[in-house]
C-alpha atoms as a PDB file:
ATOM      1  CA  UNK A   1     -16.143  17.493  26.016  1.00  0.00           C
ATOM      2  CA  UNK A   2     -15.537  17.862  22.171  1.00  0.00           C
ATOM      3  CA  UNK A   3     -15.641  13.979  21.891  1.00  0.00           C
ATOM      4  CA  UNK A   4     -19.494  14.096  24.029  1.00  0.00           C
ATOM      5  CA  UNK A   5     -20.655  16.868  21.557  1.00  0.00           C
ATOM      6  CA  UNK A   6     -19.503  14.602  18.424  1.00  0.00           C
ATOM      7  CA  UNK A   7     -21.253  11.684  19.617  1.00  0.00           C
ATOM      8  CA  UNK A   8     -24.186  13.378  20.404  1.00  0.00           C
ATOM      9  CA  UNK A   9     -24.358  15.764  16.890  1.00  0.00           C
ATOM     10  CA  UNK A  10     -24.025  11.752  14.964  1.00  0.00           C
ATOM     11  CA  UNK A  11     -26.432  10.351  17.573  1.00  0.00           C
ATOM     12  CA  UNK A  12     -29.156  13.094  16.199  1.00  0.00           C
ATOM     13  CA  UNK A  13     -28.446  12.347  12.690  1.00  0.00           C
ATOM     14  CA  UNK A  14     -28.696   8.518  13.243  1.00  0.00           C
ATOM     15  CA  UNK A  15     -31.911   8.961  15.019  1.00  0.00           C
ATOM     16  CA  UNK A  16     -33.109  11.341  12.463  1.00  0.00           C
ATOM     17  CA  UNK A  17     -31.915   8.968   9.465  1.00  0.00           C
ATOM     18  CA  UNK A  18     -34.225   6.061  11.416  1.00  0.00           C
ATOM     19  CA  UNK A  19     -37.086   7.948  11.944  1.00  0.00           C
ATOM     20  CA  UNK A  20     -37.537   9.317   8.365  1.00  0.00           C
ATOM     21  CA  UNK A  21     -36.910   5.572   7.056  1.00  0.00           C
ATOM     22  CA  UNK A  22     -39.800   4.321   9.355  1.00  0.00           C
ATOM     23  CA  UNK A  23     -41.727   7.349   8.063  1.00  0.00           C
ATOM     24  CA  UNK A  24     -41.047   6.460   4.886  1.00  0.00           C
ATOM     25  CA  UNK A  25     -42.322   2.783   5.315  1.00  0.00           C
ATOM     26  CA  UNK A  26     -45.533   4.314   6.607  1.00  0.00           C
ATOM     27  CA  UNK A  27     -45.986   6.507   3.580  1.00  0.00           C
ATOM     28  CA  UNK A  28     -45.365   3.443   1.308  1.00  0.00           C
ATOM     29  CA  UNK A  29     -48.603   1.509   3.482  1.00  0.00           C
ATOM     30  CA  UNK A  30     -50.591   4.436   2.676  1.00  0.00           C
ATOM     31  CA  UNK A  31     -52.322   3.993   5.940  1.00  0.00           C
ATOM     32  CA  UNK A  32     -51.625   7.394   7.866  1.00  0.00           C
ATOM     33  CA  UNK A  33     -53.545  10.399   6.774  1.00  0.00           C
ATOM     34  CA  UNK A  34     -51.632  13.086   8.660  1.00  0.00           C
ATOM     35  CA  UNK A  35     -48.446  13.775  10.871  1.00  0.00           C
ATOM     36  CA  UNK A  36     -47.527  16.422  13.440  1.00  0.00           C
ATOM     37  CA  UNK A  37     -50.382  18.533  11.437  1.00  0.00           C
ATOM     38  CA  UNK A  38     -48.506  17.612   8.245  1.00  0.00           C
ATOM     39  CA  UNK A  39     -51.283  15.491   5.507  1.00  0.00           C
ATOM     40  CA  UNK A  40     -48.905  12.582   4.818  1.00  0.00           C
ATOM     41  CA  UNK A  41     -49.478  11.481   1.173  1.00  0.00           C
ATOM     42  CA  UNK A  42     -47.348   8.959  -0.773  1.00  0.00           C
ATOM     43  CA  UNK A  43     -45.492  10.737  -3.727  1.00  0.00           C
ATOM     44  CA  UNK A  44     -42.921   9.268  -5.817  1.00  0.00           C
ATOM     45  CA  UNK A  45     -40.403  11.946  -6.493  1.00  0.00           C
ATOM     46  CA  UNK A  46     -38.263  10.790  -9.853  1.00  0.00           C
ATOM     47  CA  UNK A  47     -36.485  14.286 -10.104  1.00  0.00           C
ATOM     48  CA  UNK A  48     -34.135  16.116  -8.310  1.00  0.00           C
ATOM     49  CA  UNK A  49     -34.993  19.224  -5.506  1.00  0.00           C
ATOM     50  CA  UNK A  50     -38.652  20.590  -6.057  1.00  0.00           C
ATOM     51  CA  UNK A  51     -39.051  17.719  -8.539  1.00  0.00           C
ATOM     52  CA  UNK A  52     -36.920  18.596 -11.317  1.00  0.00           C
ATOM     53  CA  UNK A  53     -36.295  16.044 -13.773  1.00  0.00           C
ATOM     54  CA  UNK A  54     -33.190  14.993 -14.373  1.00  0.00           C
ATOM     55  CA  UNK A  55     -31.614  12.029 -16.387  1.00  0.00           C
ATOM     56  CA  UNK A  56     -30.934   9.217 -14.606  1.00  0.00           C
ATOM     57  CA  UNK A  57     -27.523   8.317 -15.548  1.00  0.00           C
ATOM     58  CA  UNK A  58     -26.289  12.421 -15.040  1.00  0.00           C
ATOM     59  CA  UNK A  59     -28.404  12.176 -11.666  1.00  0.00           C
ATOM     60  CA  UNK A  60     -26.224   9.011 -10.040  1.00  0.00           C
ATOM     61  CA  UNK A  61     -23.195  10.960 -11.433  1.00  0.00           C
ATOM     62  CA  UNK A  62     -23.816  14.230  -9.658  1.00  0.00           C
ATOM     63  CA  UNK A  63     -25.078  12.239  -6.510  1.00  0.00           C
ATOM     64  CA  UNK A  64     -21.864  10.139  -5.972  1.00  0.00           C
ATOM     65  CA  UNK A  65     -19.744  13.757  -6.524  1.00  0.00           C
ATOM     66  CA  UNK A  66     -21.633  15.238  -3.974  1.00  0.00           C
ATOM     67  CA  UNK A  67     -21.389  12.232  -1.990  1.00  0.00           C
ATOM     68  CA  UNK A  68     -17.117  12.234  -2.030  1.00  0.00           C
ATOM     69  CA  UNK A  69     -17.033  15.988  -2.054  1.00  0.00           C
ATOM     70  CA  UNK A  70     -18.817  16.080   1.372  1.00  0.00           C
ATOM     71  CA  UNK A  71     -17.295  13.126   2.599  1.00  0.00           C
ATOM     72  CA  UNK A  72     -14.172  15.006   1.966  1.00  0.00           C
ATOM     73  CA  UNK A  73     -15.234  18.500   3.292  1.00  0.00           C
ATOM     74  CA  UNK A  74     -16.789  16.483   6.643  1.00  0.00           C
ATOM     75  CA  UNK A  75     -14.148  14.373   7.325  1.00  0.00           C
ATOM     76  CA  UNK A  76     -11.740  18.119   7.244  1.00  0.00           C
ATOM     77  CA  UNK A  77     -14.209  19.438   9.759  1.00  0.00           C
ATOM     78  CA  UNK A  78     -13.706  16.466  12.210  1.00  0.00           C
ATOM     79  CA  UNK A  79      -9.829  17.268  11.448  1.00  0.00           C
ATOM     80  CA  UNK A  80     -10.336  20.871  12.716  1.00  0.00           C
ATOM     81  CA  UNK A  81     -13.029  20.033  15.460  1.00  0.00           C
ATOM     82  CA  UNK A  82     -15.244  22.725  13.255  1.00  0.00           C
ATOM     83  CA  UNK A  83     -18.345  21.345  15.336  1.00  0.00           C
ATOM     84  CA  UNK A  84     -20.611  23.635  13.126  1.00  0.00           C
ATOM     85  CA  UNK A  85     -19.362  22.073   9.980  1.00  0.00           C
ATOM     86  CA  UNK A  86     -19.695  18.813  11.138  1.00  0.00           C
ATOM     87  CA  UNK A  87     -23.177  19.146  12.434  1.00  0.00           C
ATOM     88  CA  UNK A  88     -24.782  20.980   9.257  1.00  0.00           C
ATOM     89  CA  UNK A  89     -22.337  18.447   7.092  1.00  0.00           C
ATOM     90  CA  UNK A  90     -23.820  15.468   8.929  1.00  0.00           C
ATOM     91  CA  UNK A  91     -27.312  16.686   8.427  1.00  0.00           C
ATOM     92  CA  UNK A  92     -27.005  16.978   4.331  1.00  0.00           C
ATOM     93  CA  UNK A  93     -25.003  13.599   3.974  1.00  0.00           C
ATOM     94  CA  UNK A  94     -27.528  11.727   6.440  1.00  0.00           C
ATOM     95  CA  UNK A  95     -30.672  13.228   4.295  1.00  0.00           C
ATOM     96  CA  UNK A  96     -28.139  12.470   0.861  1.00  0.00           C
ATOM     97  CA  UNK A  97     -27.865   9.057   2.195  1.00  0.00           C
ATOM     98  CA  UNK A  98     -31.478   8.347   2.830  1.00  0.00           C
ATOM     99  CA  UNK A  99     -32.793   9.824  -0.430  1.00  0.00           C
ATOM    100  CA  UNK A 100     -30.392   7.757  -2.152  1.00  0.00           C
ATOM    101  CA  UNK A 101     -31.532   4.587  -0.738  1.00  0.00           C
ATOM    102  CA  UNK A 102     -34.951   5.269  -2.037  1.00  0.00           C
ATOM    103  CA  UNK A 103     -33.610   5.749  -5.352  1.00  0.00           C
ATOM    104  CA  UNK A 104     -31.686   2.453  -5.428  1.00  0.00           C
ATOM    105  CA  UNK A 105     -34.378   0.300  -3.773  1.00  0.00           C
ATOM    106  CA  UNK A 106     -37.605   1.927  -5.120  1.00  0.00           C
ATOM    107  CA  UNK A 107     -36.218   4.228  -8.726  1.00  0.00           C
ATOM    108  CA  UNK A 108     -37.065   7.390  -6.550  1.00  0.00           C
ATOM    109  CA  UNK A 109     -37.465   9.507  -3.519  1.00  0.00           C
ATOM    110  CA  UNK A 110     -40.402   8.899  -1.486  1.00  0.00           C
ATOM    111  CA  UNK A 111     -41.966  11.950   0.080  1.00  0.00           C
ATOM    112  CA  UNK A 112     -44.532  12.040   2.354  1.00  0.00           C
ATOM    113  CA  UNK A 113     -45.731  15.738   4.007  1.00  0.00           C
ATOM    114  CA  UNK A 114     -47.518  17.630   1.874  1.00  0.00           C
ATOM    115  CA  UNK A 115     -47.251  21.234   3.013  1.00  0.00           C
ATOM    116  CA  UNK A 116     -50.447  23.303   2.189  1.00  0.00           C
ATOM    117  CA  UNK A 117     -51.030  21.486  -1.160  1.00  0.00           C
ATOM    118  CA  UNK A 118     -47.750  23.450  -2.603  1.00  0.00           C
ATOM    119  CA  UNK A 119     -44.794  20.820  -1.996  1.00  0.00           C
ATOM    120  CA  UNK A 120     -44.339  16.971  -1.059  1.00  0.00           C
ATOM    121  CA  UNK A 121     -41.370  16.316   0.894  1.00  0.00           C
ATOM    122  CA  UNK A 122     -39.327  14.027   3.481  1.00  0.00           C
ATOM    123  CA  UNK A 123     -37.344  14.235   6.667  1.00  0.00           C
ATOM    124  CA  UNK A 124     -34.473  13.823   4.808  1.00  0.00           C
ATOM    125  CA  UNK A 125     -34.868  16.481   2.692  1.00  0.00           C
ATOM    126  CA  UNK A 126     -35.756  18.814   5.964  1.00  0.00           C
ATOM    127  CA  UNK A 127     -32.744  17.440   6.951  1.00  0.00           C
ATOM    128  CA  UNK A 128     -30.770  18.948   3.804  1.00  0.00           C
ATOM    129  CA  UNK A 129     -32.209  21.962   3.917  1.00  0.00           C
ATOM    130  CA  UNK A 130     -31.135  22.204   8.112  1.00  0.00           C
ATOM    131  CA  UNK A 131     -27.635  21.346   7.044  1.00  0.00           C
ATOM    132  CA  UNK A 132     -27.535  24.118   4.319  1.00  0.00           C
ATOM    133  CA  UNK A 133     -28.833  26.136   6.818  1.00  0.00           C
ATOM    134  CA  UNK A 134     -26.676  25.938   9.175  1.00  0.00           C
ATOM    135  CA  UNK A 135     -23.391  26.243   7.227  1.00  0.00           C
ATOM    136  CA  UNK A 136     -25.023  29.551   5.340  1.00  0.00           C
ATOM    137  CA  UNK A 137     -25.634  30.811   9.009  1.00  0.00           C
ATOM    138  CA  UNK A 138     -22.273  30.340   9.971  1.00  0.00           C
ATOM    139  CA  UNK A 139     -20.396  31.980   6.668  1.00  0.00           C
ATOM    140  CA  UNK A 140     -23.327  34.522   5.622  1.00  0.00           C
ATOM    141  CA  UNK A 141     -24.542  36.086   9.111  1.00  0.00           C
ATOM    142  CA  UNK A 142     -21.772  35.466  11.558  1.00  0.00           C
ATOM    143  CA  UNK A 143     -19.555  36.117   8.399  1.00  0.00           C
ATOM    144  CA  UNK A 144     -17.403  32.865   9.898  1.00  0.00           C
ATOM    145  CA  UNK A 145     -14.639  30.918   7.239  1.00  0.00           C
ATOM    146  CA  UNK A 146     -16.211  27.542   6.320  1.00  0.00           C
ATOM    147  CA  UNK A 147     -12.751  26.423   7.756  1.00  0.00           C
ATOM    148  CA  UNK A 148     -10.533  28.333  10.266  1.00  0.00           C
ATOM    149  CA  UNK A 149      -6.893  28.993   9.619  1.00  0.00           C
END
């Protein structure tokens, strides 16, 4: 049963990781107006979260710590069968990963929904934010360890 709900939390984070790169291809066409009653507009995001600028070199840097820091923390959660962990971990490192392709193959993020005229974003940063989310959930409201004993 633990095995099912593992394939099934990676399956959703696979299919999420597809659809926001197809979205993503759309928003780089410039051809679709509006989404799910989202206006989808191309925007070029160079910075970090909320558009933050950051230098380039100290950006990769922090990126690939976060990257091996989660890797590290997820691949502990599939050690303990924390299914929590591993579904809010999965969500951040799927949205990290797909962000950071856009950076590598286009020099930034490409967002897409813009939400009231106040903030561009992607799936992948929804996805992020789910992830977050989710682990806060667990440690701040159901006052859960990250990582049981």
């Amino acid at each position: 049963m633990l095995i099912k709900k593992i394939f099934w939390i990676n399956a959703f984070c696979l299919i999420f990781f597809i659809l926001d790169r197809v979205l993503k291809q759309i928003a780089l066409s410039e051809k679709l107006k509006s989404f799910l009653n989202f206006n989808f507009s191309l925007s070029l995001n160079k910075g970090i979260a909320l558009s933050l600028p950051l230098a380039e070199k100290f950006l990769y840097f922090l990126l690939i710590i976060i990257i091996f820091w989660l890797s590290a923390v997820i691949l502990k959660s599939y050690q303990k069968k924390e299914l929590t962990n591993i579904l809010g971990l999965s969500l951040i490192l799927t949205g990290t990963f797909s962000n950071l392709f856009d950076r590598i193959l286009y020099g930034a993020v490409i967002d897409y929904f813009l939400f009231w005229e106040i903030t561009i974003f992607n799936l992948a940063d929804v996805m992020i934010l789910t992830g977050g989310a989710i682990i806060l959930w667990k440690t701040m409201i159901l006052n859960q360890p990250f990582f049981k004993s």
